[in-house]
PDB file of N, CA and C in Angstrom:
ATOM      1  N   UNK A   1      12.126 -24.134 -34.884  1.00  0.00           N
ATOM      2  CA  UNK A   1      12.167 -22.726 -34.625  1.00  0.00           C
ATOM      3  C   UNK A   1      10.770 -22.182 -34.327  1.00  0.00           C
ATOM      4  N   UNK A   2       9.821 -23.001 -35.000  1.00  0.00           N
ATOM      5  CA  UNK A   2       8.516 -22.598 -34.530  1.00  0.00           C
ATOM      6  C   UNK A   2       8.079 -22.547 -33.411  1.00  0.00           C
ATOM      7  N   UNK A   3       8.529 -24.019 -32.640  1.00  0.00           N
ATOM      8  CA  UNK A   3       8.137 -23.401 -31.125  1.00  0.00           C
ATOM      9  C   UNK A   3       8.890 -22.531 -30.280  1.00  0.00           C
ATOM     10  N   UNK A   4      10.303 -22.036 -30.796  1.00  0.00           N
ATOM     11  CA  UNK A   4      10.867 -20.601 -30.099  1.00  0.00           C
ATOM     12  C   UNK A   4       9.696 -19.464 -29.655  1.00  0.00           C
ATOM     13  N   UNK A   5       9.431 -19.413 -31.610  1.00  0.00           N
ATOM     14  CA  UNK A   5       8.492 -18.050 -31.061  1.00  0.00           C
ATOM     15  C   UNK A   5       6.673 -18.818 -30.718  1.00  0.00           C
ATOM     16  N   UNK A   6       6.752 -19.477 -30.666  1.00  0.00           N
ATOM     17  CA  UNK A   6       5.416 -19.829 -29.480  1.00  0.00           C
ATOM     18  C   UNK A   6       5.666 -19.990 -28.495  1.00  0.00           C
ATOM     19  N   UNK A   7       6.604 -20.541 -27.425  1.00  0.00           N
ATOM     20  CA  UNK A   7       7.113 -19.952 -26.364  1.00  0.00           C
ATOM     21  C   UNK A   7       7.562 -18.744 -25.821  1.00  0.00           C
ATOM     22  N   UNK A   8       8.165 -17.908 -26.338  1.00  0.00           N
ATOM     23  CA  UNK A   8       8.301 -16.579 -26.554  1.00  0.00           C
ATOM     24  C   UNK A   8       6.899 -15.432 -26.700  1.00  0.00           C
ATOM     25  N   UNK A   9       6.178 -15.759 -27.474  1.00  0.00           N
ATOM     26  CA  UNK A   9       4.999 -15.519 -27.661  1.00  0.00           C
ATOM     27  C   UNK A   9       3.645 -15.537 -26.329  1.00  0.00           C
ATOM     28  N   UNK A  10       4.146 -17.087 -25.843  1.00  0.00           N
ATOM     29  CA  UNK A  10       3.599 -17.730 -24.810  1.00  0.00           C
ATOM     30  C   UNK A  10       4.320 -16.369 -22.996  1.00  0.00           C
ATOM     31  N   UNK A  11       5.210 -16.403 -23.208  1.00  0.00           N
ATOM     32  CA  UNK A  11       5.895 -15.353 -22.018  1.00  0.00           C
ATOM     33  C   UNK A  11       5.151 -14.262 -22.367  1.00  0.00           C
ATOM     34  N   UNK A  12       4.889 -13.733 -23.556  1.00  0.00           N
ATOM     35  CA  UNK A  12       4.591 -12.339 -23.464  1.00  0.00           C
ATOM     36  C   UNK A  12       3.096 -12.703 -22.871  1.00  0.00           C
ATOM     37  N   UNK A  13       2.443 -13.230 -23.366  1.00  0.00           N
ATOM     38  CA  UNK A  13       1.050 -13.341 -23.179  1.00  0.00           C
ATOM     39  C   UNK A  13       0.955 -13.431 -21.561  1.00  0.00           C
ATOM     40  N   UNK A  14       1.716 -13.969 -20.693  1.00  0.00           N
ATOM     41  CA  UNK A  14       2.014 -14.209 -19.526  1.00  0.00           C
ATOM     42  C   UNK A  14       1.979 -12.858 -18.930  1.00  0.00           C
ATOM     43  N   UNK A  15       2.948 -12.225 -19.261  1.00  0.00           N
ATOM     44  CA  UNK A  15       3.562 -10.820 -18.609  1.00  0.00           C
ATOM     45  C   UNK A  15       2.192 -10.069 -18.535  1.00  0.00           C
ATOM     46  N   UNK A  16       1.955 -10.232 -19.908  1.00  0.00           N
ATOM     47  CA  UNK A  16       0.582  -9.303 -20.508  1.00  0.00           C
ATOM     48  C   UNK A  16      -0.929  -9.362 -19.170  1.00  0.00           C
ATOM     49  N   UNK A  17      -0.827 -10.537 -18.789  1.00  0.00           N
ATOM     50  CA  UNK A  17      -2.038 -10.847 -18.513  1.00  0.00           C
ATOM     51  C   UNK A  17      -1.720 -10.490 -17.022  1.00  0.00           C
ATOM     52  N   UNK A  18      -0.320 -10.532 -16.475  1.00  0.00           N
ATOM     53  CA  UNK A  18       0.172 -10.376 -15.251  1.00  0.00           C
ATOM     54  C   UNK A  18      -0.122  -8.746 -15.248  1.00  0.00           C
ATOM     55  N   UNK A  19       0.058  -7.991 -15.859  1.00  0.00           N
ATOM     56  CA  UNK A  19       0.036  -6.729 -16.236  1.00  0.00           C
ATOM     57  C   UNK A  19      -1.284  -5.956 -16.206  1.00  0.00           C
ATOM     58  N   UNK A  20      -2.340  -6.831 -16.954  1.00  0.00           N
ATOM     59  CA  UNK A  20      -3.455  -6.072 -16.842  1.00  0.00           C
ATOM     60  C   UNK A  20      -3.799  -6.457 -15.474  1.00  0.00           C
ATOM     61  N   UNK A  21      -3.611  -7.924 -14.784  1.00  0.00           N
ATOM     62  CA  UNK A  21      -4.206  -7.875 -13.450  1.00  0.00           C
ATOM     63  C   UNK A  21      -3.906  -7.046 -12.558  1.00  0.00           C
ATOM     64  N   UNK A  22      -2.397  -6.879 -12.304  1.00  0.00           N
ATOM     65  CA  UNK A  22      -2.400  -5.686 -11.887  1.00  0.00           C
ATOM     66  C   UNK A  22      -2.663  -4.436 -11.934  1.00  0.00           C
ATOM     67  N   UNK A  23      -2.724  -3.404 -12.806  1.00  0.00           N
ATOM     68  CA  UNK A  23      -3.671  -2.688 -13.268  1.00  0.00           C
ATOM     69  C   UNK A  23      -5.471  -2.770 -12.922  1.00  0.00           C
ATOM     70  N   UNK A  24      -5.573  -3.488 -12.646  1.00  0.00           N
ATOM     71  CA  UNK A  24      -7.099  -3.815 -12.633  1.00  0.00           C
ATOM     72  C   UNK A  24      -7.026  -3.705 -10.941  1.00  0.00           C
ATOM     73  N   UNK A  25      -5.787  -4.304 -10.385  1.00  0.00           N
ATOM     74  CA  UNK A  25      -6.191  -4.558  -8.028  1.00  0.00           C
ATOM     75  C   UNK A  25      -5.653  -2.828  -7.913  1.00  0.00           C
ATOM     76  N   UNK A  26      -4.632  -2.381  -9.169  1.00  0.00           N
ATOM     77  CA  UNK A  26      -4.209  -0.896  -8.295  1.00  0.00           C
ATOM     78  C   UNK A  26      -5.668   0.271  -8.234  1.00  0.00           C
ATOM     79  N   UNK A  27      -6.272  -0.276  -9.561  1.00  0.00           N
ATOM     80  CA  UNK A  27      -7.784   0.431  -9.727  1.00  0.00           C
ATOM     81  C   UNK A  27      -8.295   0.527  -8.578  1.00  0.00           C
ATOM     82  N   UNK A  28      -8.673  -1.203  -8.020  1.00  0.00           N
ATOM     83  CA  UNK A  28      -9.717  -1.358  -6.961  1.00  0.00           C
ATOM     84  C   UNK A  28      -8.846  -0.848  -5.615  1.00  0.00           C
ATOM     85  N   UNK A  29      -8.064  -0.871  -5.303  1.00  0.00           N
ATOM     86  CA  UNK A  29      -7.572  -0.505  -4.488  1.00  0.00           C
ATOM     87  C   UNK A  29      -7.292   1.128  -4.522  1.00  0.00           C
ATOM     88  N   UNK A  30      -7.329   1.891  -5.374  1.00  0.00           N
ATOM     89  CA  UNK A  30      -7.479   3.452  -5.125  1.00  0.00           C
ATOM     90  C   UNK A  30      -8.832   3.571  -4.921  1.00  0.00           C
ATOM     91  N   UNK A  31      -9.689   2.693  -5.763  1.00  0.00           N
ATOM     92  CA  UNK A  31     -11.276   3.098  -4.935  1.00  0.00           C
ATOM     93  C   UNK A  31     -11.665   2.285  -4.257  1.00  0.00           C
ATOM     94  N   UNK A  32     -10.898   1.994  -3.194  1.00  0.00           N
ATOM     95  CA  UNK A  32     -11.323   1.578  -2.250  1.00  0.00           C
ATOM     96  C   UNK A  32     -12.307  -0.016  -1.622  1.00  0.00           C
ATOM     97  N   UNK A  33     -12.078  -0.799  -3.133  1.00  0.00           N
ATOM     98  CA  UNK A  33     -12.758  -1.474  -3.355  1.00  0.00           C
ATOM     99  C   UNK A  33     -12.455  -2.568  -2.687  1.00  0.00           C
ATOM    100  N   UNK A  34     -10.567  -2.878  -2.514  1.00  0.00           N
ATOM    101  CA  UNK A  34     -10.029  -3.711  -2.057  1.00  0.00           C
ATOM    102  C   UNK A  34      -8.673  -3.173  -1.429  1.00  0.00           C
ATOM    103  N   UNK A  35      -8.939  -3.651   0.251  1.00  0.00           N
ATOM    104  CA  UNK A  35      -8.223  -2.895   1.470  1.00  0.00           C
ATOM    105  C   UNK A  35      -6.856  -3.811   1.642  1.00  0.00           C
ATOM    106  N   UNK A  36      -5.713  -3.251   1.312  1.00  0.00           N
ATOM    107  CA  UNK A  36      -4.303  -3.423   1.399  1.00  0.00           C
ATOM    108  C   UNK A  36      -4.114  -4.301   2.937  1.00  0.00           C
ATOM    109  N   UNK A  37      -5.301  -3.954   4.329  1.00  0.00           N
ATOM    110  CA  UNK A  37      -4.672  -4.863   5.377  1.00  0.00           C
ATOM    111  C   UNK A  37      -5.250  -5.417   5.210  1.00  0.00           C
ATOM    112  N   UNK A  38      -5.561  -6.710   4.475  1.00  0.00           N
ATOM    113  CA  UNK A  38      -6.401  -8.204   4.268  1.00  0.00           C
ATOM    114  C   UNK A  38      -5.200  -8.743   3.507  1.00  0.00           C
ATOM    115  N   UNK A  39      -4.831  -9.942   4.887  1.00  0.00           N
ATOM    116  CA  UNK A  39      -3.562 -10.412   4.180  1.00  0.00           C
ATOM    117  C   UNK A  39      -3.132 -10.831   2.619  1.00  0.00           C
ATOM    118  N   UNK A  40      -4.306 -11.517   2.013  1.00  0.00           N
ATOM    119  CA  UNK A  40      -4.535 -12.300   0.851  1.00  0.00           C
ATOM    120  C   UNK A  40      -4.402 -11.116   0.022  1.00  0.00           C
ATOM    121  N   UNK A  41      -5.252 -10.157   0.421  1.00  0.00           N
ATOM    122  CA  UNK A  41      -4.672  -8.874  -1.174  1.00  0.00           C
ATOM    123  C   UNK A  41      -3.461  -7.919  -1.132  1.00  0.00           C
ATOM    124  N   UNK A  42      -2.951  -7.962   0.369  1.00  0.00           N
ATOM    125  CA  UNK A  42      -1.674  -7.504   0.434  1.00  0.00           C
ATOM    126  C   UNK A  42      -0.711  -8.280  -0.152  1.00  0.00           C
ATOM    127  N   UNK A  43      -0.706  -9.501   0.143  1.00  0.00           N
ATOM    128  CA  UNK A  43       0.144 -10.511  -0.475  1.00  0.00           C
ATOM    129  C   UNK A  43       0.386 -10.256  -1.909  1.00  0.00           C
ATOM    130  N   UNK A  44      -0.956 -10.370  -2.481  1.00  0.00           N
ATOM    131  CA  UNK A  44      -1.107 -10.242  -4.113  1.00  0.00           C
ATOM    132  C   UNK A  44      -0.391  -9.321  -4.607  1.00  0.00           C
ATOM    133  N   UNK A  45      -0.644  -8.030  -3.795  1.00  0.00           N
ATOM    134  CA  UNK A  45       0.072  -6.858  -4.086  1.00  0.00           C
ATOM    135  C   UNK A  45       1.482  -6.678  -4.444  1.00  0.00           C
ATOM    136  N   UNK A  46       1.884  -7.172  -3.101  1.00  0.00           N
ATOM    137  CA  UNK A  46       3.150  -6.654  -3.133  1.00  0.00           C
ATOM    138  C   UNK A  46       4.308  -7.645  -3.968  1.00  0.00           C
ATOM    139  N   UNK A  47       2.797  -9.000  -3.736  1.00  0.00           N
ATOM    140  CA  UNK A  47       3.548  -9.711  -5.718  1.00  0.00           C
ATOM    141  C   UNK A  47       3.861  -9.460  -6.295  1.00  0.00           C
ATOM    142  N   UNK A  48       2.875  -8.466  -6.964  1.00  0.00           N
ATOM    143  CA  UNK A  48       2.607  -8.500  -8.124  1.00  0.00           C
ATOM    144  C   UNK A  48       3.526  -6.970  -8.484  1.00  0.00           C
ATOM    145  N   UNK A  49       4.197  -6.209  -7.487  1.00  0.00           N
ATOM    146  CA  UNK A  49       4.496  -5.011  -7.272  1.00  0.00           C
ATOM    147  C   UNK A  49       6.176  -5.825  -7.756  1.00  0.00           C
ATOM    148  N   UNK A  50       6.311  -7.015  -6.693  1.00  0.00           N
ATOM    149  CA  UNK A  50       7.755  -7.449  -7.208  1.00  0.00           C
ATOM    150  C   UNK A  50       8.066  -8.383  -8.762  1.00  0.00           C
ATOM    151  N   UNK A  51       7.016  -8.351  -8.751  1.00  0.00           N
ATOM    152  CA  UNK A  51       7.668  -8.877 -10.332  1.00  0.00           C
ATOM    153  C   UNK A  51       7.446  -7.894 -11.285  1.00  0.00           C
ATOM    154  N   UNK A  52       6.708  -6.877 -11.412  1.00  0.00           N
ATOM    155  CA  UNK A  52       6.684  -6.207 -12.385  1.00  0.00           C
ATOM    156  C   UNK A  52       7.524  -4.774 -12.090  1.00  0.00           C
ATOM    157  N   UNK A  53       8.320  -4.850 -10.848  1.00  0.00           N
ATOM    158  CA  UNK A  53       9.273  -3.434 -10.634  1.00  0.00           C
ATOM    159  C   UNK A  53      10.220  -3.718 -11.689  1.00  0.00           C
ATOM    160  N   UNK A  54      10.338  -5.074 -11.966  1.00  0.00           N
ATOM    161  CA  UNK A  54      12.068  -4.667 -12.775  1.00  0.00           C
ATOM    162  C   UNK A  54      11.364  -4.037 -14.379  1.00  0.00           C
ATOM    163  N   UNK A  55      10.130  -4.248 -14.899  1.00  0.00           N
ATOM    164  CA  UNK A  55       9.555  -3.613 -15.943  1.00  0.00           C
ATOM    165  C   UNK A  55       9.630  -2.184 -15.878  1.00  0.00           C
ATOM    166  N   UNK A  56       8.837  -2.227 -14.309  1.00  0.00           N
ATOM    167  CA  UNK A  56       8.642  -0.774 -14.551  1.00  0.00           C
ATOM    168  C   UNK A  56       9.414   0.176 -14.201  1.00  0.00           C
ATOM    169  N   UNK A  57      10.763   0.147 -13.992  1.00  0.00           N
ATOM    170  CA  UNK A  57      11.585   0.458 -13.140  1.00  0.00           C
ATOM    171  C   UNK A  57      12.286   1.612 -13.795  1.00  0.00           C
ATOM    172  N   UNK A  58      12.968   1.039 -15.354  1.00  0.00           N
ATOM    173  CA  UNK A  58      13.740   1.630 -16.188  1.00  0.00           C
ATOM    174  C   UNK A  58      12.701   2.809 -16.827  1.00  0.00           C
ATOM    175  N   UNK A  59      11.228   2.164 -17.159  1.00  0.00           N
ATOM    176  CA  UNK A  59      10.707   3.024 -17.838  1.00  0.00           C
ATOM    177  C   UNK A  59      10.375   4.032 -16.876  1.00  0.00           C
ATOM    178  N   UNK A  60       9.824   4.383 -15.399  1.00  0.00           N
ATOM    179  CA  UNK A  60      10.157   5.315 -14.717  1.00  0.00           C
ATOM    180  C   UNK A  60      10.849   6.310 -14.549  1.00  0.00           C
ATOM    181  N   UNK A  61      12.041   5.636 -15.150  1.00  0.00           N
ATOM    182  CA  UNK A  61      13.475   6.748 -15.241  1.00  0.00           C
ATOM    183  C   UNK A  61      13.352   7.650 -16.179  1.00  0.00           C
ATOM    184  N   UNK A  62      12.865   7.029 -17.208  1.00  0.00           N
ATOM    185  CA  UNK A  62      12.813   7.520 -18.666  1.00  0.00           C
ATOM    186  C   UNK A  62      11.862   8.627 -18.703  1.00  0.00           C
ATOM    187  N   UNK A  63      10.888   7.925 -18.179  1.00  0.00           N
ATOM    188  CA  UNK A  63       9.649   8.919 -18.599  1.00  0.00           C
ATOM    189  C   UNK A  63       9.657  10.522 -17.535  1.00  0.00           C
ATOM    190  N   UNK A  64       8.792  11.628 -17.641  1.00  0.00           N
ATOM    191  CA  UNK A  64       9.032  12.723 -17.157  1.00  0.00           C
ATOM    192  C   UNK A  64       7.977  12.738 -16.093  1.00  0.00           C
ATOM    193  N   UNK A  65       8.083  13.327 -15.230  1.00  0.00           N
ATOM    194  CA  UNK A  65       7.656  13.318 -13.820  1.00  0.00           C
ATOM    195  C   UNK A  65       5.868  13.369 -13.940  1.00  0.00           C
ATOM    196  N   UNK A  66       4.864  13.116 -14.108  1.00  0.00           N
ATOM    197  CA  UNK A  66       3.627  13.198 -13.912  1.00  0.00           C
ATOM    198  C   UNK A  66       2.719  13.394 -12.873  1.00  0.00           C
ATOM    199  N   UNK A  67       3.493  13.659 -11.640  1.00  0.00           N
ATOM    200  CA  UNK A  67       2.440  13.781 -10.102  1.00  0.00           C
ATOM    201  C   UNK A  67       2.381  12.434 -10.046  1.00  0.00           C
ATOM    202  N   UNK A  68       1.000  12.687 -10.063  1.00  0.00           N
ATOM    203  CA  UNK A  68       0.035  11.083  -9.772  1.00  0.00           C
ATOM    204  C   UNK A  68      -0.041  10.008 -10.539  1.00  0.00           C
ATOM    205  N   UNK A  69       0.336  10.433 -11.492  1.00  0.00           N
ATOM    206  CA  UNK A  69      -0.613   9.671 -12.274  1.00  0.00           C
ATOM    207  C   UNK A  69       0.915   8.732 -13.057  1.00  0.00           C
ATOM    208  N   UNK A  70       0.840   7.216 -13.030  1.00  0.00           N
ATOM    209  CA  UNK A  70       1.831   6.583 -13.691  1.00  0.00           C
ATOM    210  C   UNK A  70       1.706   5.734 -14.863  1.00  0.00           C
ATOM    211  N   UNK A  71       2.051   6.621 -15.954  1.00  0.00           N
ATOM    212  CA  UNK A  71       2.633   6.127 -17.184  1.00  0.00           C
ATOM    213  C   UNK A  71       3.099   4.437 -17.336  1.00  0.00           C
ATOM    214  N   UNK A  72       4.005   4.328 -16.784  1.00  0.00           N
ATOM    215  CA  UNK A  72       4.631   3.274 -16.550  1.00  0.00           C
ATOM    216  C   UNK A  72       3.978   1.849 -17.018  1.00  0.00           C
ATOM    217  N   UNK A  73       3.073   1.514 -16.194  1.00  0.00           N
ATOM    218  CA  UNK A  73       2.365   0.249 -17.070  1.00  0.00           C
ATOM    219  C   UNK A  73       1.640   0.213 -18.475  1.00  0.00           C
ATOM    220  N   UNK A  74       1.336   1.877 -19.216  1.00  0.00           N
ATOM    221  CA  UNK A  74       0.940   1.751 -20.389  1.00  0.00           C
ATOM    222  C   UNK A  74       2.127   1.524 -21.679  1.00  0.00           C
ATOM    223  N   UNK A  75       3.315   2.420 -21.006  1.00  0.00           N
ATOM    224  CA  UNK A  75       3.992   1.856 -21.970  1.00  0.00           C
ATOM    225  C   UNK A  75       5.062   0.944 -21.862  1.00  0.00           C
ATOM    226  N   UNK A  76       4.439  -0.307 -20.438  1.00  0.00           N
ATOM    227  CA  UNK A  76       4.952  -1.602 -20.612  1.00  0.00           C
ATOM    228  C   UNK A  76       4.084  -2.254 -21.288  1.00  0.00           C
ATOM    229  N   UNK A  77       2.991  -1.887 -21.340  1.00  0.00           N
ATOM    230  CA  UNK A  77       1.952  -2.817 -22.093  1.00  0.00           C
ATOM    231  C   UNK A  77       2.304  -2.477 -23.803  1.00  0.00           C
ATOM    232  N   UNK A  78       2.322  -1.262 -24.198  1.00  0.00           N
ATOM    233  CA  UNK A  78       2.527  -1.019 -25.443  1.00  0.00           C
ATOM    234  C   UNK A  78       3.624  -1.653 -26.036  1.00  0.00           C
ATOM    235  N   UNK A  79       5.098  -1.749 -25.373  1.00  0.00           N
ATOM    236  CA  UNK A  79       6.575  -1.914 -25.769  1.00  0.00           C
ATOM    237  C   UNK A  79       6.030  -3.605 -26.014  1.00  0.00           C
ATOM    238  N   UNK A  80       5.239  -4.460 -24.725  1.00  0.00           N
ATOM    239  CA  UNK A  80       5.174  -5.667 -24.947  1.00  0.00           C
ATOM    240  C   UNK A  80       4.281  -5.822 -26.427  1.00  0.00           C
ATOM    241  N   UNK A  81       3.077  -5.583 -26.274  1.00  0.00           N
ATOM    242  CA  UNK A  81       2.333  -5.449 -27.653  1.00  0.00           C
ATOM    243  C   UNK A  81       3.306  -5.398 -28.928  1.00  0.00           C
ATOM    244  N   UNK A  82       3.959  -4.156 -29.224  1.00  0.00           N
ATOM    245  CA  UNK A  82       4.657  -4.245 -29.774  1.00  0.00           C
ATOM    246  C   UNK A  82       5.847  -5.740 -30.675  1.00  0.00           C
ATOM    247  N   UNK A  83       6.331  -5.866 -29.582  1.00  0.00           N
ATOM    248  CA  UNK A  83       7.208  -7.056 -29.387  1.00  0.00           C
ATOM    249  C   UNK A  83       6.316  -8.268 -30.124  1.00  0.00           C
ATOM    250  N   UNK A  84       5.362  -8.281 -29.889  1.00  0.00           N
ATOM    251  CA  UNK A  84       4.601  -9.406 -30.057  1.00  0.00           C
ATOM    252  C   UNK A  84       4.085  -9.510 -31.465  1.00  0.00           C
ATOM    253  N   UNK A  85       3.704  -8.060 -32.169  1.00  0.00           N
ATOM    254  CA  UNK A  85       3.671  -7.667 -33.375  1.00  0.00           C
ATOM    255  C   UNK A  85       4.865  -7.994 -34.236  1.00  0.00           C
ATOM    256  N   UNK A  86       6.096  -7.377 -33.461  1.00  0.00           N
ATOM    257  CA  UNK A  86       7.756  -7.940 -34.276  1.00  0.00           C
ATOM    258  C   UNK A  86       7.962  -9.199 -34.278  1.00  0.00           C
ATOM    259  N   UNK A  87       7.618  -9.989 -33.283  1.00  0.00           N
ATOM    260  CA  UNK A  87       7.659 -11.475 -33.847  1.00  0.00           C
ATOM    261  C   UNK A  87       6.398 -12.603 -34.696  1.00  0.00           C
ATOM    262  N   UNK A  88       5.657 -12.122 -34.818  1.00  0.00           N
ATOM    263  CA  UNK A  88       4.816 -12.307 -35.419  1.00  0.00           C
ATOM    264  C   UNK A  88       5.182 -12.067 -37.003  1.00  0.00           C
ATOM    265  N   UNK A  89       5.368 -10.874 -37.242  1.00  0.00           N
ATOM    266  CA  UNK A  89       5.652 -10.174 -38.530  1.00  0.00           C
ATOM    267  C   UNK A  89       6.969 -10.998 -39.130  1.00  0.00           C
ATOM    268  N   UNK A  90       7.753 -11.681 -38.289  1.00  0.00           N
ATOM    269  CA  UNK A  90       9.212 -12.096 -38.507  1.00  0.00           C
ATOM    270  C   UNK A  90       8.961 -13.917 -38.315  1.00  0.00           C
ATOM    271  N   UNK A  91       8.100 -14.256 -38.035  1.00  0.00           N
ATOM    272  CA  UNK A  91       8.233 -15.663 -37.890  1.00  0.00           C
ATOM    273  C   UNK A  91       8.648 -16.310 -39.015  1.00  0.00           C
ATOM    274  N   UNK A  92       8.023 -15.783 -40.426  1.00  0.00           N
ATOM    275  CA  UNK A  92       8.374 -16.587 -41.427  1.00  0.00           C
ATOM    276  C   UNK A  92       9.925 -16.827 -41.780  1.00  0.00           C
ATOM    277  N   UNK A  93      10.174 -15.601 -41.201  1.00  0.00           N
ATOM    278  CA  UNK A  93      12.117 -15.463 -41.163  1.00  0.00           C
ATOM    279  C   UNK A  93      12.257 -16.894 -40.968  1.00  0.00           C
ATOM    280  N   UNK A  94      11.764 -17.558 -39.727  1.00  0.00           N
ATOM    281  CA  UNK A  94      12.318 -18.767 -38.929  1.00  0.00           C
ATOM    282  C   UNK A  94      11.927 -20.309 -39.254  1.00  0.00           C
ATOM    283  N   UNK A  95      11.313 -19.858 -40.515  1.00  0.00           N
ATOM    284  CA  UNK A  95      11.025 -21.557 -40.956  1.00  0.00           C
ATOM    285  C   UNK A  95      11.725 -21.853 -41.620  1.00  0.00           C
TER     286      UNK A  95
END
């Protein structure tokens, strides 16, 4: 059962890290740092745009309209954090 939640553990850390990278190209890319027609960072983009829509998708719905500014990846990052705290706290359940 131990390696459940180290695999499990192991995904979040995944998502997590998928998460801040993105966060980090939408940065450079509002300032201008890194230009959307250069195939290689468009590519990345619109990667990284498709794997993390189904995250951010629901919480969009949820949350209340903000203009500009999107919520959305902080509290995918938090809900994951979270998660990671609940299994942690619960592992001993599983020995």
């Amino acid at each position: 059962m131990t390696s459940l939640i180290q695999i499990l553990l192991m995904i979040l850390d995944v998502i997590w890290f998928i998460m801040i990278a993105h966060i980090i190209m939408s940065w450079l890319i509002n300032f201008q740092v890194l230009n959307l027609r250069q195939p290689l960072v468009s590519q990345l983009w619109y990667g990284l745009n498709r794997l993390l829509e189904p995250l951010y998708g629901p919480i969009r719905r949820i949350l209340p309209a903000t203009g500009g500014l999107d919520l959305a990846p902080l509290v995918a990052l938090l809900i994951i954090y979270a998660l990671r705290i609940i299994l942690l706290n619960n592992a001993a359940a599983f020995y």
